[in-house]
Protein backbone atom coordinates (compact mmCIF):
# COMPACT_ATOMS: atom_id res chain seq x y z
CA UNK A 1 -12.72 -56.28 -19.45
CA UNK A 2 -9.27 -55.58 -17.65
CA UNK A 3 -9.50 -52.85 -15.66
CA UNK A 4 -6.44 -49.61 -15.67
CA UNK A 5 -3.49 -50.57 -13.57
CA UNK A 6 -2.15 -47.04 -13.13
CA UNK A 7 -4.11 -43.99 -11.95
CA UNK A 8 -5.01 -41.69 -14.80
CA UNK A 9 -2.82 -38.29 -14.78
CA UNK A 10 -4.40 -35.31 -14.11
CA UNK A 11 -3.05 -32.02 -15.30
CA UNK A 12 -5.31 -29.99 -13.60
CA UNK A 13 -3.27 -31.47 -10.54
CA UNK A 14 -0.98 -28.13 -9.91
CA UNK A 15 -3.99 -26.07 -9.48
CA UNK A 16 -5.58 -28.24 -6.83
CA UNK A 17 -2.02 -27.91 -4.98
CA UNK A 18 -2.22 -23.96 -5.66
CA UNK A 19 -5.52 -24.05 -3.85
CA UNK A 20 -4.98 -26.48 -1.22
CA UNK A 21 -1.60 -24.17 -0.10
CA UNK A 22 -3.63 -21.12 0.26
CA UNK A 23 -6.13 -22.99 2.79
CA UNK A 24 -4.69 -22.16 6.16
CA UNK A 25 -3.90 -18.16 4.64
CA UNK A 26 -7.59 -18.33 4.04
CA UNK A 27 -8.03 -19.33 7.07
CA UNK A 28 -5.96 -17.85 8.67
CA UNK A 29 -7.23 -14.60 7.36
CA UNK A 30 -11.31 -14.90 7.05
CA UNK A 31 -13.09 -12.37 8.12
CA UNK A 32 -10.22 -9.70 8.93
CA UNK A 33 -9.70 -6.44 7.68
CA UNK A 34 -7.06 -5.68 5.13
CA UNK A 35 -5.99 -2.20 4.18
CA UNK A 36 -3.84 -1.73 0.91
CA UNK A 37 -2.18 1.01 -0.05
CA UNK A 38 -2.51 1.35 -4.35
CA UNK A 39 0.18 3.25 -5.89
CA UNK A 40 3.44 2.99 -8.04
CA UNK A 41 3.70 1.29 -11.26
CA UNK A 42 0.88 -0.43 -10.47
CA UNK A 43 -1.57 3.16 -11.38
CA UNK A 44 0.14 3.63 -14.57
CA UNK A 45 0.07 0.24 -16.40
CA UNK A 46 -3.37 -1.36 -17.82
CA UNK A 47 -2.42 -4.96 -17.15
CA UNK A 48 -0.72 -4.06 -13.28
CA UNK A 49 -4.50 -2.00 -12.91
CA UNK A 50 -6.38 -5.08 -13.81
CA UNK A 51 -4.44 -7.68 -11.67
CA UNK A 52 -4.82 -5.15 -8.61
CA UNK A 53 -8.72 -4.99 -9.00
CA UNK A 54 -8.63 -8.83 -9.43
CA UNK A 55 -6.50 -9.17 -6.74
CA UNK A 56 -8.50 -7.42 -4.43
CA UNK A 57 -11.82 -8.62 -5.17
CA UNK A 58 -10.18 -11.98 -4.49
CA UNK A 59 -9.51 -11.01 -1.16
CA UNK A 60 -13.42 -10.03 -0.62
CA UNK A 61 -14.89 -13.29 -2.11
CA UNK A 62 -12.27 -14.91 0.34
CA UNK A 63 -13.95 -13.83 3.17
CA UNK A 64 -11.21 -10.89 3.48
CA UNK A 65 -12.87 -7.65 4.34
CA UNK A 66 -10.56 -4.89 1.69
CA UNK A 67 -10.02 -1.13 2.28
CA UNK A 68 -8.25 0.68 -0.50
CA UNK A 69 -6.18 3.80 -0.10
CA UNK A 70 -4.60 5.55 -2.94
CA UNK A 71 -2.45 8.35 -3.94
CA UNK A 72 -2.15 9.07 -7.66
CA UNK A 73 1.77 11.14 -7.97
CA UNK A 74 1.84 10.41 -11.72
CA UNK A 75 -0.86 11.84 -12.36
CA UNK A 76 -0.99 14.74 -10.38
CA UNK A 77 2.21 15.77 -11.64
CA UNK A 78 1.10 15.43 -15.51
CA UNK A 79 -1.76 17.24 -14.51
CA UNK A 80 0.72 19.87 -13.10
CA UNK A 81 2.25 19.87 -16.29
CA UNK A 82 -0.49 20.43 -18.30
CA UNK A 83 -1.83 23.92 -16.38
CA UNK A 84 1.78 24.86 -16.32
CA UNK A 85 2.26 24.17 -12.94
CA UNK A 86 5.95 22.96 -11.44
CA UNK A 87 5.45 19.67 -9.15
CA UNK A 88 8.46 20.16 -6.19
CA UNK A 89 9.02 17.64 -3.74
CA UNK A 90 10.97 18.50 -0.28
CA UNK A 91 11.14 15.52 2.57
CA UNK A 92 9.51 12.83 0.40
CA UNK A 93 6.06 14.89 0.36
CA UNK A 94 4.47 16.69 -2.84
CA UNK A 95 4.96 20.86 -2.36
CA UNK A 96 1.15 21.81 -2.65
CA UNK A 97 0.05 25.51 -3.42
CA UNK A 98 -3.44 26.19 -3.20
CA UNK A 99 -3.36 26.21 -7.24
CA UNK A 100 -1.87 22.72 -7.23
CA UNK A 101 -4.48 21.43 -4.30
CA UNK A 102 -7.41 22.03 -6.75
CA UNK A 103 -5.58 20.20 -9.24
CA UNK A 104 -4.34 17.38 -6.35
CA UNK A 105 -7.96 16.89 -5.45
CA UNK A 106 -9.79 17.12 -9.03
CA UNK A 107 -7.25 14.15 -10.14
CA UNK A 108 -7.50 12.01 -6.73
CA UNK A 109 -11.52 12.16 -6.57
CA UNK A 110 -12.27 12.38 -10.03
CA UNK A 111 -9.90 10.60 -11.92
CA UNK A 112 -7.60 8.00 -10.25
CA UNK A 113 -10.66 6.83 -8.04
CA UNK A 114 -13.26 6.81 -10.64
CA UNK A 115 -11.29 4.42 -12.76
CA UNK A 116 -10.37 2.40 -9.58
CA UNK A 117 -13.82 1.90 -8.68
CA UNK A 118 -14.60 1.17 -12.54
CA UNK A 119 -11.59 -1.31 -12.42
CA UNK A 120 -13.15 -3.40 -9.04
CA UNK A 121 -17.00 -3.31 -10.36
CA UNK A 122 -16.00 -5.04 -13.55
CA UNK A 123 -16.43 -7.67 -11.57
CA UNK A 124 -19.80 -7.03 -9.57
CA UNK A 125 -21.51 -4.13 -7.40
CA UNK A 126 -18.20 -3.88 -5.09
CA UNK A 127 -16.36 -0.42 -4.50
CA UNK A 128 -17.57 2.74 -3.52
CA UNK A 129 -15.47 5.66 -3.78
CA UNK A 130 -14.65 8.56 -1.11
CA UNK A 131 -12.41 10.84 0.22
CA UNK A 132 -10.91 11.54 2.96
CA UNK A 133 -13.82 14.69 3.21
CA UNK A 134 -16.51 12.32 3.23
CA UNK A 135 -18.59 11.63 6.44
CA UNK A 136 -15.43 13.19 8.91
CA UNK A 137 -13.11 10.45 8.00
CA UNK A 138 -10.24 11.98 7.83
CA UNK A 139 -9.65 15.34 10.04
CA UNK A 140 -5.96 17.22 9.18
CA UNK A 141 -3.75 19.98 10.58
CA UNK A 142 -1.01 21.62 8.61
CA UNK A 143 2.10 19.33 8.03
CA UNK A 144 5.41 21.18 8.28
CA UNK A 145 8.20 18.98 6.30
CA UNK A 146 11.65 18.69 8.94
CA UNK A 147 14.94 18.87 6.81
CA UNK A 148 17.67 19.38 8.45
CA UNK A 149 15.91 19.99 11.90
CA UNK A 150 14.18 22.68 10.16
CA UNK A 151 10.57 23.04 9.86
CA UNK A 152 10.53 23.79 6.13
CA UNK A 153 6.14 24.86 4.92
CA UNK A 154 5.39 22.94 2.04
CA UNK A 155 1.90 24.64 1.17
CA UNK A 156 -1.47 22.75 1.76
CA UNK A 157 -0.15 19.04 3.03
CA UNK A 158 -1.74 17.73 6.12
CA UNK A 159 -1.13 15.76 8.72
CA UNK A 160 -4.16 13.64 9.92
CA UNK A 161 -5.59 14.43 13.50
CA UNK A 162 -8.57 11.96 13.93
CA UNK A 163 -10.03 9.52 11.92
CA UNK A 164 -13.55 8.61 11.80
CA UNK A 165 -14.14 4.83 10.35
CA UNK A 166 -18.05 4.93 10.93
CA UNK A 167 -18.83 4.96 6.96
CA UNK A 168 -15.99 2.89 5.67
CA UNK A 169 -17.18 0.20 8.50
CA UNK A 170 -20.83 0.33 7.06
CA UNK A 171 -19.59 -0.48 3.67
CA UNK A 172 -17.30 -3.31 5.02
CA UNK A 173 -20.63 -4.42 6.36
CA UNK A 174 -22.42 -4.34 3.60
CA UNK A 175 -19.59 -6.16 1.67
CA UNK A 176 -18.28 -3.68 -0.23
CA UNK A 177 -15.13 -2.32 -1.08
CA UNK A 178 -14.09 1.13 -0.06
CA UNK A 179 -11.43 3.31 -1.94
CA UNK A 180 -10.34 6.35 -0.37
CA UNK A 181 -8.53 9.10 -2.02
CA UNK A 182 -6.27 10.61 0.79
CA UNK A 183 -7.98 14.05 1.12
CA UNK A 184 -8.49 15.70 4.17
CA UNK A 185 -10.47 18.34 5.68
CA UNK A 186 -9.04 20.64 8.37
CA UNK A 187 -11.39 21.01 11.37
CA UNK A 188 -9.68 24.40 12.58
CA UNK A 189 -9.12 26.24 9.44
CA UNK A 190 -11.83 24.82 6.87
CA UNK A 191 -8.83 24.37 3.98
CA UNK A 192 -8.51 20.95 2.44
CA UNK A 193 -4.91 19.56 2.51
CA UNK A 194 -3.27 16.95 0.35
CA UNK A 195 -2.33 14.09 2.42
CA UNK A 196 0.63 11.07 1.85
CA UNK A 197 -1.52 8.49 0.86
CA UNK A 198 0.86 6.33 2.81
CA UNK A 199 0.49 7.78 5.90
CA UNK A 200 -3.33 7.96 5.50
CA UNK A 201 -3.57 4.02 4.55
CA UNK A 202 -1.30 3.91 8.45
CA UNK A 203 -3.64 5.65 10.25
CA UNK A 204 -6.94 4.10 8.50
CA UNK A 205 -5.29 0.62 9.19
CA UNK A 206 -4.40 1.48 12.89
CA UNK A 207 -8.36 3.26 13.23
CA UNK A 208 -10.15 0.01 11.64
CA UNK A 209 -8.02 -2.63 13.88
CA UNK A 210 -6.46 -4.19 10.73
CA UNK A 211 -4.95 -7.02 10.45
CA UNK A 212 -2.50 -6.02 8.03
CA UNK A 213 -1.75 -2.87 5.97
CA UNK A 214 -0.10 -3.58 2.63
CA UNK A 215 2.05 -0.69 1.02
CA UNK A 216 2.83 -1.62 -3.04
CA UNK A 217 5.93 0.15 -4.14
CA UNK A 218 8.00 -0.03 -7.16
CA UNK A 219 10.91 -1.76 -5.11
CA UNK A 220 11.27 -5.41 -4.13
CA UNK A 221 11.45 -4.44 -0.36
CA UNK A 222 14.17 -3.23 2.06
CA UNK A 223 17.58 -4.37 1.11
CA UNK A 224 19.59 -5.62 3.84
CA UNK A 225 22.94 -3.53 2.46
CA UNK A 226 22.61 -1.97 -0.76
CA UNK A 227 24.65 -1.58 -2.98
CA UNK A 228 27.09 -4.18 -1.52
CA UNK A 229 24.26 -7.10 -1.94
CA UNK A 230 20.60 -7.12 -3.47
CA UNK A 231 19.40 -9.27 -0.64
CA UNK A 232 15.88 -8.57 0.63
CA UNK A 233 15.60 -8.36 4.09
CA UNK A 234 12.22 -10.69 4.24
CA UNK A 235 11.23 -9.57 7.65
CA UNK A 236 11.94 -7.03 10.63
CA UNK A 237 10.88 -5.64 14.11
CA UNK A 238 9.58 -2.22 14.54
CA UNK A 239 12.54 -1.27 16.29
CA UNK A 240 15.16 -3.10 13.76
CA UNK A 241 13.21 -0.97 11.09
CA UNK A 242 13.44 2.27 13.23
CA UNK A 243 16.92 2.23 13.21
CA UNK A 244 17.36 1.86 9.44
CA UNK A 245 14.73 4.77 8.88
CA UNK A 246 17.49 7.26 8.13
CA UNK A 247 18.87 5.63 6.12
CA UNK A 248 16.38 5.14 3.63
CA UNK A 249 15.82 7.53 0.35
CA UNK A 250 13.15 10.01 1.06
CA UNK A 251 10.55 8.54 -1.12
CA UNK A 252 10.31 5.35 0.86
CA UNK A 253 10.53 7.25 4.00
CA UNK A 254 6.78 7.71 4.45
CA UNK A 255 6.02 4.65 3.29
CA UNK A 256 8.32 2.71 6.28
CA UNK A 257 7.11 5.55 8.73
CA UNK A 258 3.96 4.13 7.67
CA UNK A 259 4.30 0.57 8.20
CA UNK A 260 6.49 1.44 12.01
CA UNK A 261 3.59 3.76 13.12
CA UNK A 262 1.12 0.52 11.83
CA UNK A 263 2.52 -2.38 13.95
CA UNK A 264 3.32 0.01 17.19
CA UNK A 265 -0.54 0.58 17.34
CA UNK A 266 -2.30 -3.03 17.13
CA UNK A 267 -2.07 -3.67 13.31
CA UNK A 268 -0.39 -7.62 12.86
CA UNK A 269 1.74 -6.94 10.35
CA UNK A 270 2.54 -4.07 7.58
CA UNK A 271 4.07 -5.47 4.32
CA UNK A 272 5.52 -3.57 1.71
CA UNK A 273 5.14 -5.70 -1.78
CA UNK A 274 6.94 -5.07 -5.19
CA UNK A 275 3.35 -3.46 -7.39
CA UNK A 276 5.73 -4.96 -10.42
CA UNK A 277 4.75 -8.16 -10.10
CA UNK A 278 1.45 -8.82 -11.30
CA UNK A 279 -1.07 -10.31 -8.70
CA UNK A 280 1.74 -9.23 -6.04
CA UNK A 281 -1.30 -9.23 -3.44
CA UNK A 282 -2.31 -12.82 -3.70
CA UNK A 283 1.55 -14.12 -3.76
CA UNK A 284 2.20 -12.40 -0.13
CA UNK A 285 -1.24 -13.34 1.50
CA UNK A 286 -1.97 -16.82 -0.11
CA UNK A 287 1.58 -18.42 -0.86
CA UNK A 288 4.05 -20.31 1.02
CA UNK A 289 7.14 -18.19 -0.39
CA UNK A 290 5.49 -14.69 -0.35
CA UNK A 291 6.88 -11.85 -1.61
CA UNK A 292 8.53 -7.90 -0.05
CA UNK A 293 9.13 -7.00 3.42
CA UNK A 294 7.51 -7.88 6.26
CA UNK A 295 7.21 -5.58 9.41
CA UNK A 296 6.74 -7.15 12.64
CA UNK A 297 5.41 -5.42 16.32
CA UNK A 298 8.36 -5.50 18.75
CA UNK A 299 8.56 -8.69 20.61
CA UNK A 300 7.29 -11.14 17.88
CA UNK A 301 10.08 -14.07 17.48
CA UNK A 302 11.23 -14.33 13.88
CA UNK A 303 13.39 -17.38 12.83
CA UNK A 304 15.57 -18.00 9.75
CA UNK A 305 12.95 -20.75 7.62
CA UNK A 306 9.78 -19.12 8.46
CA UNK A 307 8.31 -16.00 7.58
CA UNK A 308 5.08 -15.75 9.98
CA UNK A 309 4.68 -19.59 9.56
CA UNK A 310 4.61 -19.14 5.82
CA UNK A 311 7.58 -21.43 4.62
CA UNK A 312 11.11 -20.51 3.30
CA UNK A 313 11.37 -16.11 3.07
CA UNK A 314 14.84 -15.75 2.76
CA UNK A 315 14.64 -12.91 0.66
CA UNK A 316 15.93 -14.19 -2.03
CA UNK A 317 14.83 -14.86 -5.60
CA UNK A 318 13.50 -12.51 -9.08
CA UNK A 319 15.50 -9.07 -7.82
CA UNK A 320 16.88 -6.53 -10.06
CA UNK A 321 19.49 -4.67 -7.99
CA UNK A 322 17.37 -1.85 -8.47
CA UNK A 323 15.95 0.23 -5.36
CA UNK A 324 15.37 3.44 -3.44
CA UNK A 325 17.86 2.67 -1.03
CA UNK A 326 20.21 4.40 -3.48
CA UNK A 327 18.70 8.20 -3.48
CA UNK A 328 17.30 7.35 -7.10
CA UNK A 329 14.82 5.42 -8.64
CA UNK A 330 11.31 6.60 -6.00
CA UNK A 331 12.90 10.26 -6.09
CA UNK A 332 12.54 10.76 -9.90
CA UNK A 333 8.72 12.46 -10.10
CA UNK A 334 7.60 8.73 -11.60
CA UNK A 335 8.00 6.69 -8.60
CA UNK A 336 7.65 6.48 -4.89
CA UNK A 337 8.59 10.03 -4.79
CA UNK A 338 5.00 11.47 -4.87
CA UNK A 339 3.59 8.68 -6.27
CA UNK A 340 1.23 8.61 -2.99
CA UNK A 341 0.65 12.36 -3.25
C-alpha cells in the first residue's frame, strides 16, 4: 500500500499559531499582578460583560494574578434618575450630595459588583467582591475639583490617602479574583466619599506593585492630532503624556492622570484599551499587534516597529474617527464622563 506523498492539512492549524504567539506574553507575564479598570460600554452591553469576565478569568488560569476595579456612571446616573435626582459633572468627576452618595454606593456594592462577581464565577469559585470600606483598603479625604485655578466643592468625592492591600493580597493568594467598587472611607471625618474609579484602580496598581494597570474606555486610545488625523498614538512616556494632559476632554482626564501617576510610581506599564472591542484584554496582553495606548515610565526607549517587543503598533488599523479628544463623546452622561463614578 502506497503511502501519502503530501502532509495532510490541518485546519485547526491557525489556532495552534494563535497559541504559540501568546507564549512569550505568557511568559512574559506569569505570575504578575494585573489591575484592570472595568467601565464604559463594556458595563452596559451583555455580550462586552461576558467577554470581560472571560477575559479576565483567562488571565488567572494563565498564571496572571487579576485585580478588578470598577466604577458604574451609567448606572448611577439612571439610578439618579429614577429618585429624581440630577447627576452634574464639574472637572471630569460625578457632583455627589449626600442624597446621591447613598444612591452612588447602593448601585456600586450592590448592583454593578454583584453582577460582576456573578459574571466571573460562571466560570468557577473566582471573585470576591469589596469595597473600598472593606478591611481599611481604601482611606479618603475630601476632593476639591480645580477649574479654572479655582477650588470648586463637588459634595462627597474623595481623594484616596492610604491604601491598605493586606486583604486583596490574601485573595490573590488564594487565587481568587478581587473586584473592588471604588468606595472609600474617610479616616478623619467618618463620611464615605465616592471615589473616580480610575484614580482608585492608579493607586491600587501603584500599592500592589503591578505590573500593569489597564484602563478600558470607550475610545481607541490617544490620538496623535485630532481632528486633523485619526492616528493612534500606540505608545508614550510619562512626560510626552504630561504635556498633552491639557489638552485632553475632561472625561479622559482622570483616566490619563491615572495611567501618569501609575508608571511614575513602579507600575511597568498603564494601557488604556478600546472596552468596544470584545475580548480587548486578551488582544493587548497576548497578541503581537495589540491594541490602545500604551504609557511608558520616563526613560524607557521606544522605537518605531516595536511596541514593548510586541511586533508592528503603529497605531493604525479598525478606528472610527470618533474620540474624547473632541470635548464630546466621554462628556455626554453615557461615557467616560462619569462612567468611573
Amino acid at each position: 500500500m502506497s503511502q501519502p506523498t503530501a502532509t495532510r492539512k490541518h485546519t485547526a492549524l491557525p489556532k495552534a499559531r494563535t497559541l504559540i504567539e501568546a507564549l512569550p506574553w505568557l511568559t512574559r507575564h506569569h505570575g504578575k499582578t494585573v489591575v484592570v479598570k472595568f467601565g464604559g460600554n463594556a458595563m452596559v452591553d451583555d455580550e462586552l460583560k461576558a467577554a470581560f469576565a472571560q477575559d479576565v478569568v483567562f488571565l488567572r488560569h494563565a498564571g496572571l494574578r487579576p485585580v478588578v476595579v470598577h466604577g458604574g456612571g451609567p448606572q448611577i446616573s439612571a439610578q439618579l434618575d429614577r429618585h429624581g435626582l440630577v447627576s452634574e459633572f464639574k472637572a471630569g468627576l460625578r457632583v455627589t450630595t449626600d442624597d446621591a452618595m447613598d444612591v452612588v454606593r447602593m448601585v456600586l456594592a450592590g448592583q454593578v459588583q454583584r453582577e460582576l462577581v456573578g459574571l466571573l464565577n460562571r466560570h468557577g469559585p473566582l471573585a470576591v467582591g469589596m469595597t473600598g470600606e472593606d478591611a481599611h483598603l481604601m482611606s479618603a479625604t475630601k476632593h476639591f475639583a480645580e477649574i479654572d485655578g479655582e477650588q470648586v466643592d463637588i459634595g462627597r468625592v474623595g481623594q484616596i490617602t492610604e491604601i491598605d492591600t493586606g486583604a486583596v493580597r490574601a485573595l490573590l493568594d488564594d487565587g481568587r479574583i478581587p473586584v473592588v467598587s471604588s468606595i472609600a472611607r474617610s479616616a478623619d471625618d467618618g463620611h464615605v466619599y465616592n471615589v473616580n474609579a480610575d484614580t482608585a484602580a492608579a493607586a491600587l496598581a501603584v500599592a500592589l506593585g503591578a505590573e500593569t494597570l489597564m484602563v478600558l474606555t470607550d475610545v481607541e486610545g490617544l490620538y496623535a492630532d485630532w481632528p486633523n488625523s485619526d492616528e493612534v498614538i500606540s505608545k508614550l512616556t510619562a512626560s510626552q503624556l504630561e504635556k498633552l494632559l491639557p489638552e485632553l476632554a475632561s472625561g479622559m482626564v482622570p483616566k490619563m492622570e491615572g495611567c501618569l501617576y501609575a508608571v511614575r510610581h513602579g507600575v511597568t506599564t498603564a494601557r488604556v484599551l478600546d472596552g468596544r472591542v470584545p475580548h480587548s484584554i486578551l488582544l493587548e496582553v497576548f497578541t503581537d499587534e495589540g491594541i490602545g495606548t500604551m504609557v511608558l515610565p520616563d526613560g524607557t526607549a521606544i522605537g518605531k516597529d516595536d511596541r514593548d517587543s510586541k511586533g508592528d503598533r503603529d497605531g493604525k488599523g479598525d478606528r472610527d474617527g470618533k474620540d474624547d479628544r473632541d470635548g464630546k463623546g466621554d462628556q455626554d452622561g453615557n461615557g467616560d464622563k462619569g462612567e468611573d463614578q
